[in-house]
Protein backbone atom coordinates (compact mmCIF):
# COMPACT_ATOMS: atom_id res chain seq x y z
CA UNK A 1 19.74 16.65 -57.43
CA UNK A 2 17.29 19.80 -57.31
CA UNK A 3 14.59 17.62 -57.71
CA UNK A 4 15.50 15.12 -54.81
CA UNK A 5 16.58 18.43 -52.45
CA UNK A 6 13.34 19.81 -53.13
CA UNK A 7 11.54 16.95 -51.69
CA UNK A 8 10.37 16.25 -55.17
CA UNK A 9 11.83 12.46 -54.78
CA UNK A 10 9.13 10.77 -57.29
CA UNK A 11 10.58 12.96 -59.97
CA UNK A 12 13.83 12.34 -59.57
CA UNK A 13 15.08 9.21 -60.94
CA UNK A 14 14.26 9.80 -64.49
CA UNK A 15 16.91 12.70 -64.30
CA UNK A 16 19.57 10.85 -62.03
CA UNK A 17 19.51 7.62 -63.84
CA UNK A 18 20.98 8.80 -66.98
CA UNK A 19 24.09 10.34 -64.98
CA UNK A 20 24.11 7.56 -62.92
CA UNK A 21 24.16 4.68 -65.55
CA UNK A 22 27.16 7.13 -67.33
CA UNK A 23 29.20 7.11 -63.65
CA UNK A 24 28.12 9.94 -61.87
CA UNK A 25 28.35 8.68 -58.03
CA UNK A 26 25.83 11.18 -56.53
CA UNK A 27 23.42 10.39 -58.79
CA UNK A 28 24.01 7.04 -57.68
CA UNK A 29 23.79 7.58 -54.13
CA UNK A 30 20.15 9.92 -54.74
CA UNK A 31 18.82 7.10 -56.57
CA UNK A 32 19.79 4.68 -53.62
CA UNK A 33 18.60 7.07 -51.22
CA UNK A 34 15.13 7.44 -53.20
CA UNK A 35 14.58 3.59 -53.46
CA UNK A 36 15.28 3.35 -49.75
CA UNK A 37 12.87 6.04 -48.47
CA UNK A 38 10.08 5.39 -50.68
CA UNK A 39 10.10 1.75 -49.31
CA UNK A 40 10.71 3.42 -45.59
CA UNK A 41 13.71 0.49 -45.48
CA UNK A 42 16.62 -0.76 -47.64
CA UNK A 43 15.51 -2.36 -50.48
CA UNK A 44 18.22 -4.38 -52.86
CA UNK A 45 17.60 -1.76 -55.49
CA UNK A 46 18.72 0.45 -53.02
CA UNK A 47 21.37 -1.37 -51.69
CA UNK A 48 22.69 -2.00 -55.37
CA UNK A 49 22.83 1.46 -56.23
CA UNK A 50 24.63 2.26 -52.81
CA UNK A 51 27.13 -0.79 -54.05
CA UNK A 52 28.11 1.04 -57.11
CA UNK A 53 27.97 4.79 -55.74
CA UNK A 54 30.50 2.96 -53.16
CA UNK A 55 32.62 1.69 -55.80
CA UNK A 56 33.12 5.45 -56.93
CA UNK A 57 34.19 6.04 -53.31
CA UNK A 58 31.00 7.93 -52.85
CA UNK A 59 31.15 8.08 -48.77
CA UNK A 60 27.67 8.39 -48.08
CA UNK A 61 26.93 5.45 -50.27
CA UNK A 62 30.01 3.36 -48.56
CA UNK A 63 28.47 3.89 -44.86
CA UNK A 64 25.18 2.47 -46.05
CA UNK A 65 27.06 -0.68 -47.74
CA UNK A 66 28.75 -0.79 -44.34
CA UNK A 67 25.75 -0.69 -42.42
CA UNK A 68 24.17 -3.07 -44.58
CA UNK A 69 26.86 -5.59 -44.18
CA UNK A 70 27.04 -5.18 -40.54
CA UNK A 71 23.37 -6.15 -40.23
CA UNK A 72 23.54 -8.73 -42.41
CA UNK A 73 26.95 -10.27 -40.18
CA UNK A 74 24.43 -9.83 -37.08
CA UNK A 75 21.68 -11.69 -38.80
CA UNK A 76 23.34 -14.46 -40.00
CA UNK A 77 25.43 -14.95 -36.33
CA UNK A 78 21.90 -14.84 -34.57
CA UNK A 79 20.44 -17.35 -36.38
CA UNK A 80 23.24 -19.94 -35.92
CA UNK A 81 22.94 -22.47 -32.71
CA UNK A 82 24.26 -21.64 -30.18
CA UNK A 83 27.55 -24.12 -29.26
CA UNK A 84 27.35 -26.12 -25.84
């Protein structure tokens, strides 16, 4: 988490994803937050590790599953016809 709070991002992952593959939410959460800002945009690596920080009830992680859901709902209604 150093690393990442240092703004030493590309670093990172090879520390976090060791905790994160042995449950450590944060880590989780970093690594979804360091997929999603190098691509400047969610990403479904991103978005997947969000899913499973979430599942650790990691809240940061939860909002962005939220979010992503929400604007996914939005997508989907605007590209169905309209009814007469």
């Amino acid at each position: 988490m150093r690393l990442y709070n240092a703004h030493l991002r590309s670093q990172a992952p090879p520390y976090l994803e060791p905790a994160a593959e042995a449950g450590d939410a944060e880590a989780m959460y970093y690594l979804g937050e360091i997929h999603r800002l190098r691509h400047m945009g969610m990403t479904r690596e991103a978005l997947e590790w969000y899913r499973r920080a979430a599942e650790h009830v990691e809240p940061y992680a939860t909002l962005w599953v939220s979010s992503a859901m929400l604007a996914a709902t939005v997508a989907i209604s605007l590209a169905l016809p309209k009814e007469a």
